[in-house]
C-alpha atoms as a PDB file:
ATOM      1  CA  UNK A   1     -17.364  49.716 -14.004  1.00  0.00           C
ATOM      2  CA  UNK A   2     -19.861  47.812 -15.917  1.00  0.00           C
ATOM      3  CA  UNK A   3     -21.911  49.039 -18.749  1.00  0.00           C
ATOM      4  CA  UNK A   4     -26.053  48.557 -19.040  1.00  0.00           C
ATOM      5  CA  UNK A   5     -27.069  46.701 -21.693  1.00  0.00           C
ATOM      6  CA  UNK A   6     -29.493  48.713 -23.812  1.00  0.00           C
ATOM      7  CA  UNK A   7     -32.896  46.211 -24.480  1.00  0.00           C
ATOM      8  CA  UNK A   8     -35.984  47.227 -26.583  1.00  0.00           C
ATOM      9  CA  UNK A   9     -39.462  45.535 -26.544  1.00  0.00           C
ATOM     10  CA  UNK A  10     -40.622  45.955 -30.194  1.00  0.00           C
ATOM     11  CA  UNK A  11     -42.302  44.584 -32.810  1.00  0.00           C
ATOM     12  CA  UNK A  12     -41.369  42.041 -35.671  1.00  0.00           C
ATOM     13  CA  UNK A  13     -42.567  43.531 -38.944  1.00  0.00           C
ATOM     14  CA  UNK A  14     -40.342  41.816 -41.881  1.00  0.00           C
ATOM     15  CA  UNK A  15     -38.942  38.120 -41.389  1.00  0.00           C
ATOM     16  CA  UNK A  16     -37.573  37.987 -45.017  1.00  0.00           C
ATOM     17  CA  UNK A  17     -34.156  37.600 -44.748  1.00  0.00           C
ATOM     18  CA  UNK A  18     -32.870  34.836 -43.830  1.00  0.00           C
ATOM     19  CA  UNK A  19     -31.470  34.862 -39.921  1.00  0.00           C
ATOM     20  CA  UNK A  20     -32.183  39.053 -39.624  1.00  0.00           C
ATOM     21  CA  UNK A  21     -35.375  40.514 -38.437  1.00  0.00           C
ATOM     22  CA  UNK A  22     -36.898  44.124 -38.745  1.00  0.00           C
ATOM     23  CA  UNK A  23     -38.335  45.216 -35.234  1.00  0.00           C
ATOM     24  CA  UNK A  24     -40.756  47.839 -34.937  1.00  0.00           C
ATOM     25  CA  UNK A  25     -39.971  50.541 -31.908  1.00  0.00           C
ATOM     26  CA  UNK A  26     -42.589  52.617 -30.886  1.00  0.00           C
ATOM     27  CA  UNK A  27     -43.048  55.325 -27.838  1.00  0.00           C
ATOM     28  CA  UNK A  28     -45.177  58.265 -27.277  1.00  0.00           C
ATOM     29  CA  UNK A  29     -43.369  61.450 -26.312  1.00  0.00           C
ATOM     30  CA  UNK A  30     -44.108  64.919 -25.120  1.00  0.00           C
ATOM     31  CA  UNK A  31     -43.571  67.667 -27.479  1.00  0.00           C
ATOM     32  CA  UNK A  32     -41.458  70.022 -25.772  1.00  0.00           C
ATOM     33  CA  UNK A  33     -42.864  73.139 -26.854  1.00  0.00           C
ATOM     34  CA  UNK A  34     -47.035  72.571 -27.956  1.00  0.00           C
ATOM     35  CA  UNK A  35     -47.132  69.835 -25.250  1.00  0.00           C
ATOM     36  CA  UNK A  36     -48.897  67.430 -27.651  1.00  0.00           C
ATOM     37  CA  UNK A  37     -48.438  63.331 -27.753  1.00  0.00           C
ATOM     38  CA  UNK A  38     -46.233  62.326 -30.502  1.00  0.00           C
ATOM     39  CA  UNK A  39     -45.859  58.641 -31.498  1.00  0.00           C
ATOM     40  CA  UNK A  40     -42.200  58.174 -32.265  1.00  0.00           C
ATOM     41  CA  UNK A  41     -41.371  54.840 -34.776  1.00  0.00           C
ATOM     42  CA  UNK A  42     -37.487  53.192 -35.472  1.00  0.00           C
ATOM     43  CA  UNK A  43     -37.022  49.593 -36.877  1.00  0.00           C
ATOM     44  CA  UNK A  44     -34.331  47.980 -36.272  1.00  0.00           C
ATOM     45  CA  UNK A  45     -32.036  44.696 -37.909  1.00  0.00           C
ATOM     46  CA  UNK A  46     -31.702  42.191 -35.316  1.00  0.00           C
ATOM     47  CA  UNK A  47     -30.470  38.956 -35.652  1.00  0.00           C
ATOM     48  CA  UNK A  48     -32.309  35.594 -35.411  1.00  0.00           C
ATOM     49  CA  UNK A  49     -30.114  32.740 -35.221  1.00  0.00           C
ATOM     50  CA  UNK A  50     -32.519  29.797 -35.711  1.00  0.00           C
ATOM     51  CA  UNK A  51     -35.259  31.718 -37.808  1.00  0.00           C
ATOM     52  CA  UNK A  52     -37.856  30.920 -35.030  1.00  0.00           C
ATOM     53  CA  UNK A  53     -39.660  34.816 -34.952  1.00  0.00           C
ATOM     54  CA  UNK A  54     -42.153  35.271 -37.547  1.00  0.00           C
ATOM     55  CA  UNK A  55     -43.562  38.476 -38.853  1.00  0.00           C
ATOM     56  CA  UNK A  56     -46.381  40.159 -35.620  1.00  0.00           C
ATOM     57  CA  UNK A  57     -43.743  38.389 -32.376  1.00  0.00           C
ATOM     58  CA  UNK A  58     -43.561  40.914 -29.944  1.00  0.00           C
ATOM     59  CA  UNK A  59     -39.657  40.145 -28.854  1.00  0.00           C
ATOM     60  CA  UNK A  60     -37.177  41.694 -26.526  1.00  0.00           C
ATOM     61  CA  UNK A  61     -34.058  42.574 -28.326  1.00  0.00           C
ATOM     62  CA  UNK A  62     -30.596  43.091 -26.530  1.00  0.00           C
ATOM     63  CA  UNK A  63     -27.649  45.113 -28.347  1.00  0.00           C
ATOM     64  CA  UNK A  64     -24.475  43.645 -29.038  1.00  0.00           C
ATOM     65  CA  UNK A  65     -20.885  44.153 -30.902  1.00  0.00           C
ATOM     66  CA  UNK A  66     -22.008  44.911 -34.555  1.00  0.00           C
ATOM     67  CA  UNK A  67     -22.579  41.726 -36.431  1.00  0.00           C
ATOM     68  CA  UNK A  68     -22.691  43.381 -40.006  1.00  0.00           C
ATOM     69  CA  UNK A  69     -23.253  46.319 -41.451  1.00  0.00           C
ATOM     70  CA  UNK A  70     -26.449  47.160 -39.978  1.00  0.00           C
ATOM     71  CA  UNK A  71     -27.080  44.596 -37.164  1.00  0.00           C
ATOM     72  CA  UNK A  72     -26.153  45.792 -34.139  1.00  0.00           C
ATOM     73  CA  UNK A  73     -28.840  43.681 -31.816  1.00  0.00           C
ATOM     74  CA  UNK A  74     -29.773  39.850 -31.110  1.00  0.00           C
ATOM     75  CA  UNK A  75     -33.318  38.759 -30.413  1.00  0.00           C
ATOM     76  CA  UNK A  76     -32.984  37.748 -27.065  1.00  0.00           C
ATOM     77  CA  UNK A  77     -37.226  36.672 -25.791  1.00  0.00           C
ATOM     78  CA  UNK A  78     -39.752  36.028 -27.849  1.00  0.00           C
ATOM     79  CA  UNK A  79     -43.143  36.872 -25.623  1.00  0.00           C
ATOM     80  CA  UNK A  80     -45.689  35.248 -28.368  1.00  0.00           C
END
């Protein structure tokens, strides 16, 4: 039995460390109870191997083993 690999489209909004990225996931959801829109927001550390992202790349991120202590995904596409 295989497992899915989990991949996010986000946004790139820090590229100042060197080979790690902060991407920028963002979906609307339906409150449960009031039935009202709510935009939810989580950033994650991904890793960029060759530094070629820069900060506003929209990128597709797959997640891997844990590289450190809080990179647990690799930049896989860059769509910009």
């Amino acid at each position: 039995m295989k497992k899915k690999i989990k991949s996010i489209k986000g946004l790139i909004i820090s590229d100042k460390m060197n080979k790690t990225r902060i991407v920028l996931y963002s979906k609307k959801k339906k409150h449960k109870k009031y039935g009202k829109m709510i935009l939810i927001k989580k950033k994650y550390f991904a890793h960029d191997e060759n530094n070629i992202t820069k900060k506003g790349d929209i990128v597709k991120i797959l997640q891997v083993r844990p590289l450190s202590k809080n990179k647990f995904w690799i930049i896989k596409k860059k769509y910009n």
